[in-house]
Every structure is written in C-alpha cells, then in structure tokens.
PDB file of N, CA and C in Angstrom:
ATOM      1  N   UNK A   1     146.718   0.934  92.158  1.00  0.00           N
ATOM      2  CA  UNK A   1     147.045   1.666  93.369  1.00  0.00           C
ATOM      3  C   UNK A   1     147.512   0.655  94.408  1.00  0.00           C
ATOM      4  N   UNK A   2     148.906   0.948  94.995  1.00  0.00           N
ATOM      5  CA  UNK A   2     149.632   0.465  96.459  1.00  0.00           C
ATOM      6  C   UNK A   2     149.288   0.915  96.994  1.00  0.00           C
ATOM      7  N   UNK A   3     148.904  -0.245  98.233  1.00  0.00           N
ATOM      8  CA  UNK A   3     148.683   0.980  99.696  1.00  0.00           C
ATOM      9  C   UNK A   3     149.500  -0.305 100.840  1.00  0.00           C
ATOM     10  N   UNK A   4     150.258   0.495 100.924  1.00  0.00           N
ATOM     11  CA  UNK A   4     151.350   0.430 102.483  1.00  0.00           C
ATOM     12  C   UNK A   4     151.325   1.262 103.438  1.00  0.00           C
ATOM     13  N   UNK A   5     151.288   0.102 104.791  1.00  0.00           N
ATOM     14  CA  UNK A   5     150.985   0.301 105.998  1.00  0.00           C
ATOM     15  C   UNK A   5     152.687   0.524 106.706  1.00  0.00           C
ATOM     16  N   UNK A   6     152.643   1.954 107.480  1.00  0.00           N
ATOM     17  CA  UNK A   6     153.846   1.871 108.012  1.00  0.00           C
ATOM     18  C   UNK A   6     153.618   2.481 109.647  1.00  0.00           C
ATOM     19  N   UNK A   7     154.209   1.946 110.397  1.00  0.00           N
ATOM     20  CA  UNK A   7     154.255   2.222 111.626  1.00  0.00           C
ATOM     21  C   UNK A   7     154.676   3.406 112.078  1.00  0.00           C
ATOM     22  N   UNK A   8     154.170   4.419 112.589  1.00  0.00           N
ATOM     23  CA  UNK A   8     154.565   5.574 112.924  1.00  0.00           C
ATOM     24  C   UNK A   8     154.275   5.964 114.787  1.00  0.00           C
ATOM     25  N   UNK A   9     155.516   6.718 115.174  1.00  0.00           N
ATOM     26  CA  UNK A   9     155.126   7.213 116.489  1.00  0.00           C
ATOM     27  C   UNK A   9     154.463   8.598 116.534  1.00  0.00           C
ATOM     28  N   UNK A  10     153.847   8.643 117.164  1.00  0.00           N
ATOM     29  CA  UNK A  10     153.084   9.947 118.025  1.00  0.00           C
ATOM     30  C   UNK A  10     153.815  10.860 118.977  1.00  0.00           C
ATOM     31  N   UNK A  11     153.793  12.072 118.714  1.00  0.00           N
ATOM     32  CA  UNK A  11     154.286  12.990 119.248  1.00  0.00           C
ATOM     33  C   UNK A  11     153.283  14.362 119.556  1.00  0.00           C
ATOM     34  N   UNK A  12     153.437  14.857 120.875  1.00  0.00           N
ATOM     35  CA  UNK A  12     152.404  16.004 120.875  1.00  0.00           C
ATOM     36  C   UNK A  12     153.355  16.982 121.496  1.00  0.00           C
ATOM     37  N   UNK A  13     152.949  17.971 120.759  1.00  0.00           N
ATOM     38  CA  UNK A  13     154.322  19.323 120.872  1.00  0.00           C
ATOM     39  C   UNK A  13     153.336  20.477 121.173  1.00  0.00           C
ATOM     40  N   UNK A  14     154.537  20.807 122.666  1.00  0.00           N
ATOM     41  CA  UNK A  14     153.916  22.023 123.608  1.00  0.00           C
ATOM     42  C   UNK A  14     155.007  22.977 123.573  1.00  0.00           C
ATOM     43  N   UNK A  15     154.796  24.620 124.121  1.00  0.00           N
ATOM     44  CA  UNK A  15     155.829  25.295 123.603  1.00  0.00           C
ATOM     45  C   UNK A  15     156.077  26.079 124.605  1.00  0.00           C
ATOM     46  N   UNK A  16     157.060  26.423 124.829  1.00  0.00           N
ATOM     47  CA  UNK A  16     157.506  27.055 126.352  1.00  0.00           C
ATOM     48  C   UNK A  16     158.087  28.170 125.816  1.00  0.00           C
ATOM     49  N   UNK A  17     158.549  28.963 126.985  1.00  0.00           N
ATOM     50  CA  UNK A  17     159.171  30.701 127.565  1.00  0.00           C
ATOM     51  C   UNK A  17     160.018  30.295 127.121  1.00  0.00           C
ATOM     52  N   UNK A  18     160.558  31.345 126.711  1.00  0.00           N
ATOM     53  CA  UNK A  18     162.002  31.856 126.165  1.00  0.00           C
ATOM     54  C   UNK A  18     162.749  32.271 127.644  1.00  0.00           C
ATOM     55  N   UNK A  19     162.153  32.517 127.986  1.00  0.00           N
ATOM     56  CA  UNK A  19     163.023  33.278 129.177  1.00  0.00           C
ATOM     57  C   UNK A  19     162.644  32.943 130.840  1.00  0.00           C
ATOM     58  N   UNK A  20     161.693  31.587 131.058  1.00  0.00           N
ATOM     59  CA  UNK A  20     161.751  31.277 132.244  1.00  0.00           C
ATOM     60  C   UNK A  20     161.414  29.538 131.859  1.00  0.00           C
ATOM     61  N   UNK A  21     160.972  29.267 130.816  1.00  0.00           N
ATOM     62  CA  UNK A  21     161.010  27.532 130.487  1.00  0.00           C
ATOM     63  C   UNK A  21     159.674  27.185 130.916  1.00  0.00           C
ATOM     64  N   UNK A  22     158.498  28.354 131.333  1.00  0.00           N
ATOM     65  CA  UNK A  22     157.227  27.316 131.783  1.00  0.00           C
ATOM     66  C   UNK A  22     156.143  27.223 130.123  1.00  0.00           C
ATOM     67  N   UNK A  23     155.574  26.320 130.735  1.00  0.00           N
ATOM     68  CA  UNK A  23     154.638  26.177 129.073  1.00  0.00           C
ATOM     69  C   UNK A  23     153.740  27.674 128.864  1.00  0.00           C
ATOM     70  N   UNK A  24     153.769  27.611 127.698  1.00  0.00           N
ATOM     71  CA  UNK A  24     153.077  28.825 127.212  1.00  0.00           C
ATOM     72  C   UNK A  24     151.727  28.534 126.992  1.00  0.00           C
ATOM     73  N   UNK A  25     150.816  29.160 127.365  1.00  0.00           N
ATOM     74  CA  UNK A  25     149.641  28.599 127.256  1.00  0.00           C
ATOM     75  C   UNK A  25     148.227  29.790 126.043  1.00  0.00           C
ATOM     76  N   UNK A  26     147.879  29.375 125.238  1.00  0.00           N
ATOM     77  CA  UNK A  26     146.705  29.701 124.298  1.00  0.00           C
ATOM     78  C   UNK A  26     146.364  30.823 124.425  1.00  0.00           C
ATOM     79  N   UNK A  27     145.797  32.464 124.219  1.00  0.00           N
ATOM     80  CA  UNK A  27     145.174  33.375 124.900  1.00  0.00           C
ATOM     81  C   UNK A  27     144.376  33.292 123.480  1.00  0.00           C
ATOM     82  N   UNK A  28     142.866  34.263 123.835  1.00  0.00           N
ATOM     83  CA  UNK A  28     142.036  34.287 122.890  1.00  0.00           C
ATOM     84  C   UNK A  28     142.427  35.333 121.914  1.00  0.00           C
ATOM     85  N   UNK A  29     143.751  35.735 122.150  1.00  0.00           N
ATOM     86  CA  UNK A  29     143.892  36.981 120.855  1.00  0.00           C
ATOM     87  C   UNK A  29     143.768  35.981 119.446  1.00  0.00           C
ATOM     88  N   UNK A  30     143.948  36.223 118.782  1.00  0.00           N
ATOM     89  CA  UNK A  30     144.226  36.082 117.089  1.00  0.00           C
ATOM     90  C   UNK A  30     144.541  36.930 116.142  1.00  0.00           C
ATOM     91  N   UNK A  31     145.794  37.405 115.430  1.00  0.00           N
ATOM     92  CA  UNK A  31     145.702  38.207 114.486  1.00  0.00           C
ATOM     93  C   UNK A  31     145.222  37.892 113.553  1.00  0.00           C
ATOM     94  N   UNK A  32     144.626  38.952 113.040  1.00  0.00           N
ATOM     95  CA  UNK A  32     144.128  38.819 111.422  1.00  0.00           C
ATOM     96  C   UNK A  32     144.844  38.675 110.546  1.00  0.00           C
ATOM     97  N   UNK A  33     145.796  38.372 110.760  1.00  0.00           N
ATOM     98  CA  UNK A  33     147.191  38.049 109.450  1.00  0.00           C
ATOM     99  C   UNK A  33     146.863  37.174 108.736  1.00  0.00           C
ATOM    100  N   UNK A  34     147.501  37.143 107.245  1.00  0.00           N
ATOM    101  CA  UNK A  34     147.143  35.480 106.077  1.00  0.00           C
ATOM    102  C   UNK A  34     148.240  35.208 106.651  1.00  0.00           C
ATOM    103  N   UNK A  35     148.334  33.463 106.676  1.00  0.00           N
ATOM    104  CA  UNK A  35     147.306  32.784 107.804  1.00  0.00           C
ATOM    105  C   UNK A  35     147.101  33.460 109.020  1.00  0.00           C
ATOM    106  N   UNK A  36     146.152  33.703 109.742  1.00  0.00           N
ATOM    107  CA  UNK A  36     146.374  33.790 111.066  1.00  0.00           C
ATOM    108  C   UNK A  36     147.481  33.796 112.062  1.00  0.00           C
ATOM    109  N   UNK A  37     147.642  34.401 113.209  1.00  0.00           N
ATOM    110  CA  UNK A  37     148.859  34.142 113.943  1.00  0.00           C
ATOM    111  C   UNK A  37     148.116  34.608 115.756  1.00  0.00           C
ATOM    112  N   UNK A  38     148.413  33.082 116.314  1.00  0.00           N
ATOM    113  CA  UNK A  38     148.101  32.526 117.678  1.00  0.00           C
ATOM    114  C   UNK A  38     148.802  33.408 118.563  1.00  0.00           C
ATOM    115  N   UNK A  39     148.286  34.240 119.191  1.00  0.00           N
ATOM    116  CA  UNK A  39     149.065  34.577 120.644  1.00  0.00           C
ATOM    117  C   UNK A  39     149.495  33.258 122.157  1.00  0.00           C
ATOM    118  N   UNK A  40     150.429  33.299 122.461  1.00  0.00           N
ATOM    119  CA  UNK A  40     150.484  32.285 123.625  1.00  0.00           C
ATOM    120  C   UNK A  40     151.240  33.292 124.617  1.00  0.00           C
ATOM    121  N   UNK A  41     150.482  32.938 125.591  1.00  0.00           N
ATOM    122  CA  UNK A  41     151.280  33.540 127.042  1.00  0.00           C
ATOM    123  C   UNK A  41     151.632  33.118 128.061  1.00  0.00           C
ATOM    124  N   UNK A  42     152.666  33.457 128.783  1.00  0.00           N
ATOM    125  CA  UNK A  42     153.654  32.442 129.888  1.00  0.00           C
ATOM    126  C   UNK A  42     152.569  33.305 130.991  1.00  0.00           C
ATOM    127  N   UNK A  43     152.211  31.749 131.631  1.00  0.00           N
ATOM    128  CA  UNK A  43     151.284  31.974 132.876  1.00  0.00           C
ATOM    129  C   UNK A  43     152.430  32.408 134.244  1.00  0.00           C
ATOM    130  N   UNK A  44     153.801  32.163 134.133  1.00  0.00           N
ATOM    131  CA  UNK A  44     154.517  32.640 135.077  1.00  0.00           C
ATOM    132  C   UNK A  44     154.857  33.965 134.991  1.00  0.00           C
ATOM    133  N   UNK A  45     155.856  34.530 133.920  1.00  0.00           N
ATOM    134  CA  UNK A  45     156.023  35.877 133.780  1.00  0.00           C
ATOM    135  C   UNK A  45     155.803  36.958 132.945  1.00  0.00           C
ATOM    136  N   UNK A  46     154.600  36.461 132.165  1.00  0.00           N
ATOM    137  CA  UNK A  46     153.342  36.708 131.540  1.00  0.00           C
ATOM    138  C   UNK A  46     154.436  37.270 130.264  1.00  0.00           C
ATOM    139  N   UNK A  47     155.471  36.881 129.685  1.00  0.00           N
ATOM    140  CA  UNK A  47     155.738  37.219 128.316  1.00  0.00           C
ATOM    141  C   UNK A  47     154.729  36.351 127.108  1.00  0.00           C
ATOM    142  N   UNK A  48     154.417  36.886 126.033  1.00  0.00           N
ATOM    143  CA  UNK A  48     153.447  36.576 124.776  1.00  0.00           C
ATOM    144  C   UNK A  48     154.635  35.964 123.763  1.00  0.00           C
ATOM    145  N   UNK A  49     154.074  35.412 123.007  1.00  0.00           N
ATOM    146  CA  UNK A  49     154.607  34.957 121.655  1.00  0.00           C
ATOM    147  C   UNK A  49     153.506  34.751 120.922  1.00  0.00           C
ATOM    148  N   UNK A  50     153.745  34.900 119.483  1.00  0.00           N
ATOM    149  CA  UNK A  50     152.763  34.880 118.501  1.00  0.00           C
ATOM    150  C   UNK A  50     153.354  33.596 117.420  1.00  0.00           C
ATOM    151  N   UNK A  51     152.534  32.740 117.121  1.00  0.00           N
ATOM    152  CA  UNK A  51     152.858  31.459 116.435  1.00  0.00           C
ATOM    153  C   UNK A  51     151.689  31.264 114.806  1.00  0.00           C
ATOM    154  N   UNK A  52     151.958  30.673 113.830  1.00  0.00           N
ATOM    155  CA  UNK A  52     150.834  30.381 113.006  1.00  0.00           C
ATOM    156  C   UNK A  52     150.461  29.321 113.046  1.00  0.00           C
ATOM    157  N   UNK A  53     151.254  28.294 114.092  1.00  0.00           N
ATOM    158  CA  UNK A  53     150.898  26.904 114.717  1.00  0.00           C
ATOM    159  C   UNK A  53     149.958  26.793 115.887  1.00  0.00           C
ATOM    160  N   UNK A  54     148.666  26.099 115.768  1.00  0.00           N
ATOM    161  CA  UNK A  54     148.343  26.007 117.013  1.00  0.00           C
ATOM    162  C   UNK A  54     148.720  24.517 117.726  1.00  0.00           C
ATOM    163  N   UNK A  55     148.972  25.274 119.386  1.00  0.00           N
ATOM    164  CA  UNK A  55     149.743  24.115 119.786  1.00  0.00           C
ATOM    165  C   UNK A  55     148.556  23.895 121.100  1.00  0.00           C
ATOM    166  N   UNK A  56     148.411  22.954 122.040  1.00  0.00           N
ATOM    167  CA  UNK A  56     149.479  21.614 121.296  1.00  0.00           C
ATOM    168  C   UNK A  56     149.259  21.219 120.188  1.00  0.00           C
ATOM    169  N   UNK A  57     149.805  20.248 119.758  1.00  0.00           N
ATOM    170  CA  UNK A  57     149.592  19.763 118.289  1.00  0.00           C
ATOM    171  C   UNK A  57     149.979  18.517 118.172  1.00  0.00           C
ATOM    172  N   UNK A  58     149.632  17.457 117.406  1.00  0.00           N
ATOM    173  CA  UNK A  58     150.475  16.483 117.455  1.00  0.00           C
ATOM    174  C   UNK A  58     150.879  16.383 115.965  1.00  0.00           C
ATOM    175  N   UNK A  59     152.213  15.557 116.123  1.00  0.00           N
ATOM    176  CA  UNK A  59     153.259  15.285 114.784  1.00  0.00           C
ATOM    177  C   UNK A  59     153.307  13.499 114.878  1.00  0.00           C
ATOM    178  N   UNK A  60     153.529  13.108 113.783  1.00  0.00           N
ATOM    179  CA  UNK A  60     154.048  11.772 113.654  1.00  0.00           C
ATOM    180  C   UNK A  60     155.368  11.874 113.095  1.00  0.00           C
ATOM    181  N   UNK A  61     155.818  10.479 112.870  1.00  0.00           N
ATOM    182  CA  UNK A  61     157.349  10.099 112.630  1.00  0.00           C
ATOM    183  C   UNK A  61     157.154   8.478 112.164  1.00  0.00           C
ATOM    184  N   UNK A  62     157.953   7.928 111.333  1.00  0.00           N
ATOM    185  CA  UNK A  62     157.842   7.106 110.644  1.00  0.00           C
ATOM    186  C   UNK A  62     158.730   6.375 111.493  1.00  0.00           C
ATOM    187  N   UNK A  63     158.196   5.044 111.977  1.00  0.00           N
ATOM    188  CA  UNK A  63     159.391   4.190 112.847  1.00  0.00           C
ATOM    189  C   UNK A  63     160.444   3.613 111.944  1.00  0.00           C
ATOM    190  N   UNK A  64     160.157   2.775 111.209  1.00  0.00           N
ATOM    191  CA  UNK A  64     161.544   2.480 110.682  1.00  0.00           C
ATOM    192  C   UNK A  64     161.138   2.403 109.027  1.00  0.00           C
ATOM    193  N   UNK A  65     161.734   2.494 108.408  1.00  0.00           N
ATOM    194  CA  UNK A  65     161.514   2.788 106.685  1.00  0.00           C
ATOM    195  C   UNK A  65     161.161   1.640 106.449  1.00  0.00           C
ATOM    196  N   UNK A  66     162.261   0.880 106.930  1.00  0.00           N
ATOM    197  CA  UNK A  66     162.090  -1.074 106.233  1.00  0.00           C
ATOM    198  C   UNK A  66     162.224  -1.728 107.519  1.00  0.00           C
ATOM    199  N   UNK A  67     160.818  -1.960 107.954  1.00  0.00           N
ATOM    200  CA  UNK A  67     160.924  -3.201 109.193  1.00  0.00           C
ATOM    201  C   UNK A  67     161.205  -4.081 108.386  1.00  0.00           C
ATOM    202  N   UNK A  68     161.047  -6.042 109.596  1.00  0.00           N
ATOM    203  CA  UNK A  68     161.328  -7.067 109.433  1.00  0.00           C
ATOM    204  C   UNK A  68     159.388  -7.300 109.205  1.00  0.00           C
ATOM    205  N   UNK A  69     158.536  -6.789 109.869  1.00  0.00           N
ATOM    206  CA  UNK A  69     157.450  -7.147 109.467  1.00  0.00           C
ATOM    207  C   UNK A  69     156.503  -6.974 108.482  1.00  0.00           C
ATOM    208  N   UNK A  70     157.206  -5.613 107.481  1.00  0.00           N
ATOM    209  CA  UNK A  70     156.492  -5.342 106.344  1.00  0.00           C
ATOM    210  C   UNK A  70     157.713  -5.428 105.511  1.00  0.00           C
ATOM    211  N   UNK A  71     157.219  -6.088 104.052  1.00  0.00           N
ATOM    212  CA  UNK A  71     158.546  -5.848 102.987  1.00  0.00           C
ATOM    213  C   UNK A  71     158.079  -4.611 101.907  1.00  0.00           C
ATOM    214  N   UNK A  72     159.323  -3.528 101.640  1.00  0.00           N
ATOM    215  CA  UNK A  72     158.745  -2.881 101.098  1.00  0.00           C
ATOM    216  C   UNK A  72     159.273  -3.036  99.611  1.00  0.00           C
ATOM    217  N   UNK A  73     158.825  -2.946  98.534  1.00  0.00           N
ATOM    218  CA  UNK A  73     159.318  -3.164  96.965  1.00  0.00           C
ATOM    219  C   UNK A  73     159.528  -1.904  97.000  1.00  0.00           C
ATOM    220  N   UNK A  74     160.835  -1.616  96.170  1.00  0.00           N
ATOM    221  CA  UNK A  74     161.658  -0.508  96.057  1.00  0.00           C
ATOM    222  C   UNK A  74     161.277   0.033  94.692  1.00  0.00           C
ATOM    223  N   UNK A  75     161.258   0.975  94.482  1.00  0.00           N
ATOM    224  CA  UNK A  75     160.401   2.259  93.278  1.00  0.00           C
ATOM    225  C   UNK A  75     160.966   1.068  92.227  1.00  0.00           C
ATOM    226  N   UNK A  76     162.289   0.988  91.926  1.00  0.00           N
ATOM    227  CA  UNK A  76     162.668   0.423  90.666  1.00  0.00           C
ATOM    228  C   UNK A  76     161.875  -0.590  90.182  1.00  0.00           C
ATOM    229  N   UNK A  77     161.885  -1.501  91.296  1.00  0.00           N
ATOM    230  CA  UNK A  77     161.486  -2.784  91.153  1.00  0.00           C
ATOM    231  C   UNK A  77     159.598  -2.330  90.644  1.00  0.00           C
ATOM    232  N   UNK A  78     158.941  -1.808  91.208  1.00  0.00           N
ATOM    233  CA  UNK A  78     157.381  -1.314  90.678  1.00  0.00           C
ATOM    234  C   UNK A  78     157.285  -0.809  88.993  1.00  0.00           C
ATOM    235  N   UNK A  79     158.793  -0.123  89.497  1.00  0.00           N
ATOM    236  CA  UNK A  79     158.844   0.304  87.709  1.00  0.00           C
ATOM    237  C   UNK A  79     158.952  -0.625  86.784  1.00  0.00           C
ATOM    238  N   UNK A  80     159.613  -1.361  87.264  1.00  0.00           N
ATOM    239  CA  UNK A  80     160.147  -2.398  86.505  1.00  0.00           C
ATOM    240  C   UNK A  80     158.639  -3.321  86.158  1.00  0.00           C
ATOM    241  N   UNK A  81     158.311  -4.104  86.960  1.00  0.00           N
ATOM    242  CA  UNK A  81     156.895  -4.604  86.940  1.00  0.00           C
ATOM    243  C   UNK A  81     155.676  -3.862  86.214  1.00  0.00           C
ATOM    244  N   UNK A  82     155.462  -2.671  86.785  1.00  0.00           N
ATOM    245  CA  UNK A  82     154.763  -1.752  85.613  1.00  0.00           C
ATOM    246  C   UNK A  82     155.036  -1.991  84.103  1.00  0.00           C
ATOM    247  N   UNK A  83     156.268  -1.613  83.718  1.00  0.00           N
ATOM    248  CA  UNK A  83     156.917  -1.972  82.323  1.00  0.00           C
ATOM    249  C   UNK A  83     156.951  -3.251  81.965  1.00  0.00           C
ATOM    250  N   UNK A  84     156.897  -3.960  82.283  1.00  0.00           N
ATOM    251  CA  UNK A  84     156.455  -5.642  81.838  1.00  0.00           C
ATOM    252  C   UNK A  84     155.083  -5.654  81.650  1.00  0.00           C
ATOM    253  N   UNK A  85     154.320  -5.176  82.669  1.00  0.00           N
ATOM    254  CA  UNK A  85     152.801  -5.774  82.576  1.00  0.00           C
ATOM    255  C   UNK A  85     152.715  -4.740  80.674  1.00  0.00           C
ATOM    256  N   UNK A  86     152.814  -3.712  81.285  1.00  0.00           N
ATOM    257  CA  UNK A  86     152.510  -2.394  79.836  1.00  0.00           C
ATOM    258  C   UNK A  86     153.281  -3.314  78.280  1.00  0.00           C
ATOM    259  N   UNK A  87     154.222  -3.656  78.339  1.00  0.00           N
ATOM    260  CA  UNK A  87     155.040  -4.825  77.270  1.00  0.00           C
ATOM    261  C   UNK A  87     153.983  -5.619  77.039  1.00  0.00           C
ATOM    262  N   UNK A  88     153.570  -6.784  78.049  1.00  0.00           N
ATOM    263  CA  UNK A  88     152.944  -7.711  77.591  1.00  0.00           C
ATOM    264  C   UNK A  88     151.103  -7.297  76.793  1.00  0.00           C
ATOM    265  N   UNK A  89     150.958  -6.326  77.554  1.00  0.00           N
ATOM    266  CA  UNK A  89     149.414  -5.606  77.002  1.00  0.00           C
ATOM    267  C   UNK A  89     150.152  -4.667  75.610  1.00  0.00           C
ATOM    268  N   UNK A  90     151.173  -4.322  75.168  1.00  0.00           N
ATOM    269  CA  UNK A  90     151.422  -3.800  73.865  1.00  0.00           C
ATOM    270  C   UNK A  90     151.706  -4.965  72.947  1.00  0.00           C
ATOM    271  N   UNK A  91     152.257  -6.069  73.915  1.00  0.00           N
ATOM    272  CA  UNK A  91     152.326  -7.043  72.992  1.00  0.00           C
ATOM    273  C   UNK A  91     151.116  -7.897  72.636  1.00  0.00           C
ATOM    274  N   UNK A  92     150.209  -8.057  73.277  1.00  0.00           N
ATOM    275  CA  UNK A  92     148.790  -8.975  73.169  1.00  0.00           C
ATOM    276  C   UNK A  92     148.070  -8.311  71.764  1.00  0.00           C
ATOM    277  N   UNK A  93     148.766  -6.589  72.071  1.00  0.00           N
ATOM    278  CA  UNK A  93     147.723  -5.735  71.092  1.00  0.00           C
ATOM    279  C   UNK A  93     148.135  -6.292  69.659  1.00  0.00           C
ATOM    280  N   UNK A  94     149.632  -5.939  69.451  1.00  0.00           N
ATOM    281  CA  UNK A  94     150.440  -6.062  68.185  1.00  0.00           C
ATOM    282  C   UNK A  94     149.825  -7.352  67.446  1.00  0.00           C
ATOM    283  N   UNK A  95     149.587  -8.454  68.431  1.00  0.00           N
ATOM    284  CA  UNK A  95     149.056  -9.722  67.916  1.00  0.00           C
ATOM    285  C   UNK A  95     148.222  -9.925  67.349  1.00  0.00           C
ATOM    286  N   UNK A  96     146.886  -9.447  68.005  1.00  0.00           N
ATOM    287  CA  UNK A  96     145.747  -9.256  67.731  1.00  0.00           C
ATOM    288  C   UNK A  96     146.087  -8.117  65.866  1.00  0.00           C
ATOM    289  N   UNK A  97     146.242  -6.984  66.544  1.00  0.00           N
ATOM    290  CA  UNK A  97     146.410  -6.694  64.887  1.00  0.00           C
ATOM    291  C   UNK A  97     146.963  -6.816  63.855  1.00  0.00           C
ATOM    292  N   UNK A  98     147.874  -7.813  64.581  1.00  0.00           N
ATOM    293  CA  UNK A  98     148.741  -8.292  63.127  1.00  0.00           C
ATOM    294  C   UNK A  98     147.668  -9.263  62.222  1.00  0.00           C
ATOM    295  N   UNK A  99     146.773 -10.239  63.530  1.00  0.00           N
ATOM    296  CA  UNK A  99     145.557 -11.369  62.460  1.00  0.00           C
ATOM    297  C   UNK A  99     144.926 -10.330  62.263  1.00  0.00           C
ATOM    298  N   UNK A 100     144.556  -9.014  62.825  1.00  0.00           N
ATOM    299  CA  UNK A 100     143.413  -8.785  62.219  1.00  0.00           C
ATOM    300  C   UNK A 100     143.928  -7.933  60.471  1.00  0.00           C
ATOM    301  N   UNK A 101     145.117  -7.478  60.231  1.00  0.00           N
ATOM    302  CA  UNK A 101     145.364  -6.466  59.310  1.00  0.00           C
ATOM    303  C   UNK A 101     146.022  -7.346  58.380  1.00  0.00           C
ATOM    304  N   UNK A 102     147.002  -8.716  58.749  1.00  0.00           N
ATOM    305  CA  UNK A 102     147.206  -9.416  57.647  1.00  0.00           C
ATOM    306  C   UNK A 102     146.090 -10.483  57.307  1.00  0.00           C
ATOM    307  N   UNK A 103     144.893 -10.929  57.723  1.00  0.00           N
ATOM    308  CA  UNK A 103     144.017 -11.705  57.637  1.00  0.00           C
ATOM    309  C   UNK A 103     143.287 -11.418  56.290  1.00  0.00           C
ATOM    310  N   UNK A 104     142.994 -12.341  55.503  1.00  0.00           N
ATOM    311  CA  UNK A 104     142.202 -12.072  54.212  1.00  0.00           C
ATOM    312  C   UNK A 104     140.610 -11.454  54.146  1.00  0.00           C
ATOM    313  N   UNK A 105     140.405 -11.870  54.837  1.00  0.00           N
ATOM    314  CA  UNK A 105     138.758 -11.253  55.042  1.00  0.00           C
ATOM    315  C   UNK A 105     139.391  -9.838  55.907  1.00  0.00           C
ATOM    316  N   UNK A 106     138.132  -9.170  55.180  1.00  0.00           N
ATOM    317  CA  UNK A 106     137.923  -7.362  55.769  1.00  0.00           C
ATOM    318  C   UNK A 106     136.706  -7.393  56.653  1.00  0.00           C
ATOM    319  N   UNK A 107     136.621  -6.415  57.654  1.00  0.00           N
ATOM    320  CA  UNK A 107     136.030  -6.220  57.960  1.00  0.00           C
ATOM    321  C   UNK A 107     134.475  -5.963  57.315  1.00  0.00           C
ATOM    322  N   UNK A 108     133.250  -6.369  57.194  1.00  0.00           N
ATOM    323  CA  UNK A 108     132.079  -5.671  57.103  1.00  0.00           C
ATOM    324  C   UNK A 108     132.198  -4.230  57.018  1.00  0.00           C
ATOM    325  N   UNK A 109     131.448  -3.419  56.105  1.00  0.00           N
ATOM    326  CA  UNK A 109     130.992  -1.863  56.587  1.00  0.00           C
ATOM    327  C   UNK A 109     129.517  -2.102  56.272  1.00  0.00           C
ATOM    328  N   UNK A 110     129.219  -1.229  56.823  1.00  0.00           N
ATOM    329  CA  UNK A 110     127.432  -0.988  56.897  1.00  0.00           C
ATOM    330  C   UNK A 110     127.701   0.431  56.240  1.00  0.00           C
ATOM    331  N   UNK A 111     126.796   0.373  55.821  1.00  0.00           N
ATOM    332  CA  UNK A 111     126.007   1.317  54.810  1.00  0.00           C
ATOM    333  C   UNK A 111     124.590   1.559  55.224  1.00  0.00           C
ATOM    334  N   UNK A 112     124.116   2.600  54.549  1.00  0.00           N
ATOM    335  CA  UNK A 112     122.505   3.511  54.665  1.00  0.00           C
ATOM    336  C   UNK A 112     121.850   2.252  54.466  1.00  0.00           C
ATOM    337  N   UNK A 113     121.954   1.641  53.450  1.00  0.00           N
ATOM    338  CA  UNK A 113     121.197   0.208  53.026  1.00  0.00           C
ATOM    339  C   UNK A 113     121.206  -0.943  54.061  1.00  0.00           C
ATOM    340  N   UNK A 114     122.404  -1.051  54.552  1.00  0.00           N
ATOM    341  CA  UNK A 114     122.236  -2.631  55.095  1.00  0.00           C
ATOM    342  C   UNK A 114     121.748  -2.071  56.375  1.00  0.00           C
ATOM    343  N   UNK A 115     121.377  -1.002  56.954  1.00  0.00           N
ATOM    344  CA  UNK A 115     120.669  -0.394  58.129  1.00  0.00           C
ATOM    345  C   UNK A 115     119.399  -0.805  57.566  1.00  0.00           C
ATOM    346  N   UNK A 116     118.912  -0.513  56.465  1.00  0.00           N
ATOM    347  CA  UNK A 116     117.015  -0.538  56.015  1.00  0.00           C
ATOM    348  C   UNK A 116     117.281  -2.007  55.976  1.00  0.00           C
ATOM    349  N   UNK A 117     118.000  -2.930  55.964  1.00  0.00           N
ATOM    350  CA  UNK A 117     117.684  -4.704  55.793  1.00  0.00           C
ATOM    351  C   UNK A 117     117.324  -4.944  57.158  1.00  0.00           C
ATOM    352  N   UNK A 118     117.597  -4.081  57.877  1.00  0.00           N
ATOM    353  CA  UNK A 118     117.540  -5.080  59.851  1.00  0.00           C
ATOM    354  C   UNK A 118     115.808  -3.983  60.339  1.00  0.00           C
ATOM    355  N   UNK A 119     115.215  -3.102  59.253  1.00  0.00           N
ATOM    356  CA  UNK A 119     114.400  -1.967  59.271  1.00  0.00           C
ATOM    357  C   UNK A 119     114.179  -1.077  60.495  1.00  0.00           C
ATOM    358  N   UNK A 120     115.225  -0.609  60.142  1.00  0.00           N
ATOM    359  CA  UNK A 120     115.203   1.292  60.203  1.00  0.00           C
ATOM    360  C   UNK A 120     115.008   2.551  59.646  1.00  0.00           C
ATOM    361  N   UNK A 121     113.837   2.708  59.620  1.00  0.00           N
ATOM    362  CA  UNK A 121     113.816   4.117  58.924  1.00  0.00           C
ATOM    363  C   UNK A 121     114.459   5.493  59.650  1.00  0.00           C
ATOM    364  N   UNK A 122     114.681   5.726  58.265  1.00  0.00           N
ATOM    365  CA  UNK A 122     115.399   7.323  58.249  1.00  0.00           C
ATOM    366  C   UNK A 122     114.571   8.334  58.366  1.00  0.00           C
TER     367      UNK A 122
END
C-alpha cells in the first residue's frame, strides 16, 4: 500500500435566492423523502427551496496534481515495478523447484509407523 500526500484547498459552500441573491438560510422542515430533502428559506423575501445537500458544507479541491514538492510515480511506472518484483518472486520460486524436483534425493514421507518411532499412540 501507497499513501500520497496531496495538497488540497478548502471551500465552504452557501446557497442563495433565486430571485433576490440573499443567503438562504436552514428551516427545521425535513422531508421524509429517500434521502431526505432540506428546506432553506430566504430570510429577505421568504421564498423556500428544498435541497438533499445540507449546506453550508464544505468541499475540497486538489491544488495541483504534480507539485515541485511531491513527486508523483505515474500508474505505469508502479505497474511496471509491481511486475518485476512478481518476476523476480516467480523466478526465486522456479529455482528453488527446479533443485528441489531435479535433485536425487526425495523427499521423506511419514507413515502410521514412523509416527509410533517418535511415540504416538493412535
């Protein structure tokens, strides 16, 4: 797992009249709608709007994709690195079983018997 740090700005979003520009402000209605839906009302000429956002709210925004102070490695390049490391661990494996499957000696098996030599009963 990557974890990159990126700089983001802050934004807090308020929502105004349609028809006189002052902020709309919260009322305690709520519909029962899936999701829910916020009543807001203009404290000047008392028109309502109904939202499923509650506002204010804040949003972020990503300052710049690729600063000068963070470097970011580009998908390919991870892929790429991924697929090498995964190569060299398929290749360590292949090795390993090539001594172990062309090698003259076999493995040991245990049997019911060579369990009663170290004594274990059944």
């Amino acid at each position: 797992m990557n974890i990159h740090k990126t700089e983001v700005k802050t934004y807090m979003e308020h929502v105004f009249c349609d028809n006189c520009g002052d902020e709309l402000v919260k009322s305690d209605i709520v519909l029962l709608t899936n999701p829910p839906k916020y009543r807001y009302e203009c404290p000047n000429c008392g028109h309502s709007e109904d939202s499923f956002e509650i506002y204010p709210k804040m949003s972020y925004k990503e300052v710049e994709l690729y600063s000068s102070r963070t470097t970011k490695v580009p998908r390919s390049s991870k892929k790429d690195a991924h697929e090498k490391k995964m190569e060299s661990i398929f290749s360590i494996m292949d090795e390993n079983s090539k001594l172990l499957f062309e090698s003259k000696t076999s493995l040991p098996t245990l049997t019911h018997n060579s369990f009663n030599d170290y004594g274990y009963d059944y």
